[in-house]
Structures are given as structure tokens and as C-alpha cells.
Protein backbone atom coordinates (compact mmCIF):
# COMPACT_ATOMS: atom_id res chain seq x y z
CA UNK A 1 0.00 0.00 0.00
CA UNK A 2 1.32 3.43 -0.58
CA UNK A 3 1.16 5.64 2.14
CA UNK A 4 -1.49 9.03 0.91
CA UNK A 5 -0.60 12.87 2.26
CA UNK A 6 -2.89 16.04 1.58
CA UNK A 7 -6.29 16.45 1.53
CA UNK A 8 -9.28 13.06 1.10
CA UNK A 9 -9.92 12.35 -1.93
CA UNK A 10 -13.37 14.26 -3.07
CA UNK A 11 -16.42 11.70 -3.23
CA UNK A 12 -17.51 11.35 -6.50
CA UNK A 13 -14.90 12.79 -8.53
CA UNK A 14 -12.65 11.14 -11.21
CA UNK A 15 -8.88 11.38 -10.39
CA UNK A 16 -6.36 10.39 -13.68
CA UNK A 17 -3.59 8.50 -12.12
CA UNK A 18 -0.31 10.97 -12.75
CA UNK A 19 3.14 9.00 -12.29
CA UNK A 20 6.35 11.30 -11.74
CA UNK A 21 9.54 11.24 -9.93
CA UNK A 22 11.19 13.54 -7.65
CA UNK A 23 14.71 14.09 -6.32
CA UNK A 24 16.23 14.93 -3.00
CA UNK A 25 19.97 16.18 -4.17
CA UNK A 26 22.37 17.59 -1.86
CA UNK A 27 25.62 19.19 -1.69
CA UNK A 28 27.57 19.58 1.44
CA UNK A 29 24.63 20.04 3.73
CA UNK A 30 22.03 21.56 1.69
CA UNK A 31 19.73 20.60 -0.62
CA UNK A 32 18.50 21.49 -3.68
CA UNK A 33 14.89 22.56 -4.64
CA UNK A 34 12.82 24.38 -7.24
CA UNK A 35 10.57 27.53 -6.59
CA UNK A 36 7.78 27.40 -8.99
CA UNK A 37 5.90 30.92 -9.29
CA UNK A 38 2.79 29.75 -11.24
CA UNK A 39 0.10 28.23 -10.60
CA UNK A 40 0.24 28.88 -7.44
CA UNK A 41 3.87 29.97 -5.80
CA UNK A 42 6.13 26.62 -4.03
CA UNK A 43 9.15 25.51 -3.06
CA UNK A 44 9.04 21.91 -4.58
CA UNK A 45 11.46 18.93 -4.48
CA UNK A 46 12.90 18.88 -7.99
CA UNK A 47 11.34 16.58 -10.70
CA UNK A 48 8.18 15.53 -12.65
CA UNK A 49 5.61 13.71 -14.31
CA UNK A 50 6.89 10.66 -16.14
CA UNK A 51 5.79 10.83 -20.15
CA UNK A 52 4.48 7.92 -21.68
CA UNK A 53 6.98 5.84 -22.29
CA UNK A 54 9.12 7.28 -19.93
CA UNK A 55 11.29 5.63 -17.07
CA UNK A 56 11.15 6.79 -14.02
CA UNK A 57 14.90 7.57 -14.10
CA UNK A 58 14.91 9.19 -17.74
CA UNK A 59 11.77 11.38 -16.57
CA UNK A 60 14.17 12.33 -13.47
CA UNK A 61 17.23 13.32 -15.14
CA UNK A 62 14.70 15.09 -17.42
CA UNK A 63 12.60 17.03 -14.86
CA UNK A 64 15.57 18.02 -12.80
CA UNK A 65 17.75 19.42 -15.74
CA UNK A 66 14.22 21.64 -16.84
CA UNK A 67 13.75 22.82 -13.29
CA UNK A 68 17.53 23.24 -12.23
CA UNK A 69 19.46 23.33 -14.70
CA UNK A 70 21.55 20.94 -13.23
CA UNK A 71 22.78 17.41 -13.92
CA UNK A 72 22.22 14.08 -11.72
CA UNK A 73 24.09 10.81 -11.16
CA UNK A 74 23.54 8.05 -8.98
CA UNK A 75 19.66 8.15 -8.45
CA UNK A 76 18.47 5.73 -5.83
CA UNK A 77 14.50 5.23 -5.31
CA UNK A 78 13.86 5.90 -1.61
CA UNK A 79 9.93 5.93 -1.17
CA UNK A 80 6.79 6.61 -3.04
CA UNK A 81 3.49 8.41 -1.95
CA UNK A 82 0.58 9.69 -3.59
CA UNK A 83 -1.87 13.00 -3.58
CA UNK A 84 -4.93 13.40 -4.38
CA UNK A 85 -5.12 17.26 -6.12
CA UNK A 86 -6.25 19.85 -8.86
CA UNK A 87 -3.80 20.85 -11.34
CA UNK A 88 -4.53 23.96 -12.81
CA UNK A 89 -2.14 24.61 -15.54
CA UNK A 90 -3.50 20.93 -16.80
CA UNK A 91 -7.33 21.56 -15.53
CA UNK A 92 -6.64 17.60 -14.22
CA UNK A 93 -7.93 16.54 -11.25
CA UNK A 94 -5.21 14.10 -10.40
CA UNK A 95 -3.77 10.82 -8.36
CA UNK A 96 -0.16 12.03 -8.11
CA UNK A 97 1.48 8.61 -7.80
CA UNK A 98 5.18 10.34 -6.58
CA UNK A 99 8.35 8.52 -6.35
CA UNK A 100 11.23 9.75 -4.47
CA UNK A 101 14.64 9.28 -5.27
CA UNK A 102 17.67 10.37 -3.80
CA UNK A 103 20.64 11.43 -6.13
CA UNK A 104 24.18 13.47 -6.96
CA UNK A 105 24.20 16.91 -8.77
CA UNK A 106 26.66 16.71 -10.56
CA UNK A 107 27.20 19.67 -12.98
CA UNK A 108 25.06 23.15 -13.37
CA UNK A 109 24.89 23.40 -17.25
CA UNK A 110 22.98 26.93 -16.68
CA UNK A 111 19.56 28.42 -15.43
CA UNK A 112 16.71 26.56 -15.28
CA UNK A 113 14.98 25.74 -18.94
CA UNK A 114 11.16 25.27 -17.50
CA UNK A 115 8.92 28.79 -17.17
CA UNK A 116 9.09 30.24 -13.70
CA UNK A 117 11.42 28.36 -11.93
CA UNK A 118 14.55 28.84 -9.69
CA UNK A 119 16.93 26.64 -8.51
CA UNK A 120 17.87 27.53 -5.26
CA UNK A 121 19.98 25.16 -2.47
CA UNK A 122 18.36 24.99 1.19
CA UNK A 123 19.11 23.91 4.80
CA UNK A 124 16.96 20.44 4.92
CA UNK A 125 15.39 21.59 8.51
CA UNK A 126 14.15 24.68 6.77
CA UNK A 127 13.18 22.88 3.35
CA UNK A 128 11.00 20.17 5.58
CA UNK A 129 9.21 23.32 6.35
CA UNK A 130 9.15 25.52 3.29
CA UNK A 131 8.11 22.56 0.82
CA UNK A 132 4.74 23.09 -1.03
CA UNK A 133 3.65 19.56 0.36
CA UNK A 134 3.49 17.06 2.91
CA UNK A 135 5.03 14.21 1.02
CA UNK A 136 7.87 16.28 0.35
CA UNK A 137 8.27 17.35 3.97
CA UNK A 138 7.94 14.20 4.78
CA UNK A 139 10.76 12.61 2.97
CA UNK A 140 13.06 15.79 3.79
CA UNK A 141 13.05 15.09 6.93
CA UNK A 142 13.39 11.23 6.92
CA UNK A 143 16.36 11.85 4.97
CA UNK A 144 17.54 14.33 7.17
CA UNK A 145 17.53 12.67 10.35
CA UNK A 146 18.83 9.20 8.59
């Protein structure tokens, strides 16, 4: 069973099942996250939904070089959880099926390439508590305190 955070899912309405991957990445003793200004402004762990098609690992390296501008090595799949929201800038109401992985940056090949984001590196204590949701949060600071 994988473990749900955020809100109940809404009786009666149709969820489409979104797969992505996310990436905890630090250097030193910070980590590395995404602010995304639009829909609605968040600090975010790096990453993405998977295309069809996709692996999870090629839609990581993908999703983290578009939102960072930085490179990856060594991903290793630490957990998986789902939420149950709206996307806006898809009008989807959707199952986020998220899987988190933990990984190296390795390079920054320059800004971010994906609309309204900055990469920006973060204290875990204060990224558990400045990410957009609780899944996030929640691996943060599991992988903090490991």
C-alpha cells in the first residue's frame, strides 16, 4: 500500500492516475529545490511527471535538468506516496502517484529551462518546512535525520 498525504480524496470525482519522480539532491549540507511561481507559488522537491513511455529515471534526469538546470548521477529510489489534487495549468484533477529518489548533482549546465522556476539550495530543517507539500516534507526530513 502506498502511504497518501494532503487532503481526502473528493467523493464522487474522477482522479487520472499521474506517475512522476522527484529528487532529494544535496551538496555539502544543503539541498536542492525548485521555486515554482505559477500556478500557485512553491518551493518543490525537484522533478516531474513521467511521459508515456518514460522511465522513471529518464523522466528524473529530465525534470531536474528543466527545473535546475543541473545534472544528476547516482539516483536511488527511496519511497513513493501519492496526492490526491487539482492541477490547474493541466485543468486535471489528479492521483499524483510520486516517487522519491535520492541522487548526486553533478554539474550546473545553466539556469533553469522550464517557465518560472529557480533553482535555489536549502538547509533540509528549513526545506521540511518551506516545501509546497506534505510528502515532500515528509521525505526531507526522513532523509535528514537518517
Amino acid at each position: 500500500m502506498i502511504r497518501r498525504f494532503g487532503e481526502t480524496p473528493r467523493y464522487g470525482q474522477v482522479y487520472t492516475r499521474r506517475p512522476g519522480a522527484y529528487a532529494i539532491l544535496t551538496r555539502g549540507t544543503d539541498l536542492l529545490l525548485t521555486h515554482q511561481a505559477e500556478p500557485v507559488p512553491e518551493f518543490q522537491l525537484p522533478g516531474g511527471g513521467i511521459d508515456p513511455g518514460e522511465s522513471p529515471v529518464a523522466a528524473l534526469h529530465r525534470e531536474v535538468f528543466e527545473e535546475t538546470g543541473w545534472t544528476i548521477a547516482n539516483p536511488r529510489r527511496i519511497g513513493t506516496f501519492r496526492r490526491f489534487t487539482y492541477m490547474p495549468e493541466y485543468d486535471l484533477w489528479a492521483e499524483k502517484v510520486c516517487m522519491i529518489f535520492v541522487a548526486r548533482p553533478v554539474r550546473q549546465i545553466g539556469p533553469p529551462t522550464e517557465p518560472g522556476h529557480i533553482a535555489l539550495w536549502m538547509p533540509p530543517a528549513l526545506a521540511a518546512r518551506k516545501l509546497g507539500n506534505a510528502g515532500d516534507r515528509h521525505f526531507v526530513a526522513r532523509y535528514a535525520t537518517s
